[in-house]
Protein backbone atom coordinates (compact mmCIF):
# COMPACT_ATOMS: atom_id res chain seq x y z
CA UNK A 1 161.48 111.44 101.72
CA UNK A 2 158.44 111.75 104.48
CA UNK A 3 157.55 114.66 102.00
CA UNK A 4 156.90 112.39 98.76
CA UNK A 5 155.46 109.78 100.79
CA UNK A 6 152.95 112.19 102.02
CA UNK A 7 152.57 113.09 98.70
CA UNK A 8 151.54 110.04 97.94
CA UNK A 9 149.33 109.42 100.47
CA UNK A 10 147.58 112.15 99.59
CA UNK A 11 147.24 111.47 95.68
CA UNK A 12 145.97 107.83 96.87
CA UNK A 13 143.77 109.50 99.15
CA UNK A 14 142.22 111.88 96.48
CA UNK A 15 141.87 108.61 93.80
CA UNK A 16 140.05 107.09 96.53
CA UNK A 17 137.58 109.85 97.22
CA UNK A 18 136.53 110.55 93.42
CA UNK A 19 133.36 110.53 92.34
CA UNK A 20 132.43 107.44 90.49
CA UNK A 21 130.79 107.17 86.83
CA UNK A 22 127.08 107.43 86.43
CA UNK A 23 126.10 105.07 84.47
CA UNK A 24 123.99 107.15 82.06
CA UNK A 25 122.64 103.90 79.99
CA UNK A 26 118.43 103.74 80.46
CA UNK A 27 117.43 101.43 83.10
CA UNK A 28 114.54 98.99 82.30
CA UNK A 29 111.46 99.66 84.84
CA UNK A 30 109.36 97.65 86.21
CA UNK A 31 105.63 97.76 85.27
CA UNK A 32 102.66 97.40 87.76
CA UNK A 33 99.89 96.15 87.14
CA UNK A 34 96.92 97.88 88.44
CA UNK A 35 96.59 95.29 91.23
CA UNK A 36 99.89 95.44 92.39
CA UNK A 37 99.28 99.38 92.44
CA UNK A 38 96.46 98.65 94.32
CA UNK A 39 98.02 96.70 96.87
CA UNK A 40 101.01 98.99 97.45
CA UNK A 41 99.06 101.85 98.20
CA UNK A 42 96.77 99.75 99.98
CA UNK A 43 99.59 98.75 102.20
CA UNK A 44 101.24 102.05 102.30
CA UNK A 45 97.90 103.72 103.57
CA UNK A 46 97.22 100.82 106.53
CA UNK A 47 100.90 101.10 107.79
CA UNK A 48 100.71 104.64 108.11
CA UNK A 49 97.06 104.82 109.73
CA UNK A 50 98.20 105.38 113.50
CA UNK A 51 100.75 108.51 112.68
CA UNK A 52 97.63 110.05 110.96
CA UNK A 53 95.07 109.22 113.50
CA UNK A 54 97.93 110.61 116.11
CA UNK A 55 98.38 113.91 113.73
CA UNK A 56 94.30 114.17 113.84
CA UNK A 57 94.36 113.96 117.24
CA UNK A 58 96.73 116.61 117.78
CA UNK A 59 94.97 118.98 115.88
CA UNK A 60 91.19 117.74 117.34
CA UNK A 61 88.98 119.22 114.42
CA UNK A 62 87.46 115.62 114.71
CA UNK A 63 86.06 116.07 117.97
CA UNK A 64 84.92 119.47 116.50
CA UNK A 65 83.43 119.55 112.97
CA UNK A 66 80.55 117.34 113.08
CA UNK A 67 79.18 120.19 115.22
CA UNK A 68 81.11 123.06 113.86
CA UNK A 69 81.11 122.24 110.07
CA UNK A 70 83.10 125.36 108.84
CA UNK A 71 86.03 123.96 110.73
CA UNK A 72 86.19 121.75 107.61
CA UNK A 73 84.31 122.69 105.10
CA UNK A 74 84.76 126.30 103.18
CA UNK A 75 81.71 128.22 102.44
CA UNK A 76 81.94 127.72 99.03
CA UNK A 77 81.35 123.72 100.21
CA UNK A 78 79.17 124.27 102.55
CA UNK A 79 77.05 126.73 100.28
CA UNK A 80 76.92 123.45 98.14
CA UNK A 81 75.68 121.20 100.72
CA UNK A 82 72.57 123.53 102.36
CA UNK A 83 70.32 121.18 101.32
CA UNK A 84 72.23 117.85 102.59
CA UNK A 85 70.30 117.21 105.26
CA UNK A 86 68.84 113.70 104.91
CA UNK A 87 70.03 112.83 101.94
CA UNK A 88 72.81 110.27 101.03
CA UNK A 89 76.40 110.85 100.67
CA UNK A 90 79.40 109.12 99.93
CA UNK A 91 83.10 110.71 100.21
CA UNK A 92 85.42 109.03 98.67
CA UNK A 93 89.33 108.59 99.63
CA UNK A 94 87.93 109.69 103.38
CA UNK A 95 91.00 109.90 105.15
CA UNK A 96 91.28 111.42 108.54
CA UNK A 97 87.39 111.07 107.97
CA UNK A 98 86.89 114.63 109.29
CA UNK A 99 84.43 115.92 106.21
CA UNK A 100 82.25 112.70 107.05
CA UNK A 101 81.72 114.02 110.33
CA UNK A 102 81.22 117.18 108.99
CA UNK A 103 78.86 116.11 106.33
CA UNK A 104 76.78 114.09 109.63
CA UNK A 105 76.72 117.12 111.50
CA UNK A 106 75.06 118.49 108.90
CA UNK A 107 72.04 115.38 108.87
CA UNK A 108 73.97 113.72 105.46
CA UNK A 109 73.84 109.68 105.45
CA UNK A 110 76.99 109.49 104.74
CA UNK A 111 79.15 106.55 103.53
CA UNK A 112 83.16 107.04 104.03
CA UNK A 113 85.36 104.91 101.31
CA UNK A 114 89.02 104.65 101.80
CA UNK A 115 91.91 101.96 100.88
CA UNK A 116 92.67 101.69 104.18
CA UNK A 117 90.50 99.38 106.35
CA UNK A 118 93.04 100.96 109.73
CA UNK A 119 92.40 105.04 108.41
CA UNK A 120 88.19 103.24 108.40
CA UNK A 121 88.72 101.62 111.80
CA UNK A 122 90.06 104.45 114.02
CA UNK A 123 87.34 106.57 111.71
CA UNK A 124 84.74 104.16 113.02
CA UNK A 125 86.16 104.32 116.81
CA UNK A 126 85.69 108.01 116.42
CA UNK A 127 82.10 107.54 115.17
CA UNK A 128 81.02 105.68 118.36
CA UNK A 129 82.70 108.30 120.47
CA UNK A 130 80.75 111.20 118.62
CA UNK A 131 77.47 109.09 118.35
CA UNK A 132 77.52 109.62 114.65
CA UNK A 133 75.78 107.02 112.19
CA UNK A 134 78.04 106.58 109.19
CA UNK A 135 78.66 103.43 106.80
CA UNK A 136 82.16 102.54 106.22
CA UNK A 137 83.63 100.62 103.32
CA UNK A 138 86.93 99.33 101.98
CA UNK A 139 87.78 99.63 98.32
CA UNK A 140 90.52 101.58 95.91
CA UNK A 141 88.77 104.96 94.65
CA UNK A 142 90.07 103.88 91.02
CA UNK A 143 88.64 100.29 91.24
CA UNK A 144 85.44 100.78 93.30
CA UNK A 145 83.42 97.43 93.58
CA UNK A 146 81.21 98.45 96.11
């Protein structure tokens, strides 16, 4: 009898570990608009500022490229940009900021855009520290109102 029972158990056992259905029928999605696309990445961007900063920190090409461009920039770019020097520039999507310094290091005026006003502020920070003279400004690459 402890043999069927632990039969049993085992049956009830397997029933309880199956799979379940997928519901296959199409689920409706949600839409964005562009503003709340705009917001997300927005946020996304500003919440993830300080593991950036700390990643370009680790590495240190910031401290580096305004005076060692190549660091950066491939030859290819920095073919490009031989006559830069004094003229105005504006990168957009900056990030981690280090082309700006690069581009600075190389006598650009350069203006850094990015989403995120916290990637802009520890970019600015870093400015001050390197004695660079860059403009910074907030605003979506796809919905520049600058």
């Amino acid at each position: 009898m402890a043999r069927h029972e632990d039969k049993r158990t085992f049956r009830k056992k397997r029933e309880d570990n199956k799979v379940p259905k997928v519901d296959r029928t199409p689920k409706v999605r949600r839409t964005l608009s562009i503003d709340q696309m705009h917001t997300s990445n927005k946020n996304l961007w500003n919440r993830s500022a300080k593991l950036w900063g700390k990643r370009a920190d680790d590495r240190g090409l910031w401290r580096k490229c305004h005076e060692e461009p190549r660091l950066v920039l491939c030859d290819k770019v920095m073919e490009v940009l031989k006559g830069v020097s004094g003229k105005r520039v504006c990168v957009l999507g900056s990030g981690d900021n280090e082309v700006v310094f690069a581009m600075a290091g190389l006598g650009a005026r350069v203006t850094s855009v990015d989403i995120s006003q916290a990637q802009l502020d520890i970019a600015s920070g870093r400015t001050k520290k390197l004695g660079l003279d860059i403009t910074f400004k907030q605003a979506d690459v796809i919905d520049l109102r600058i």
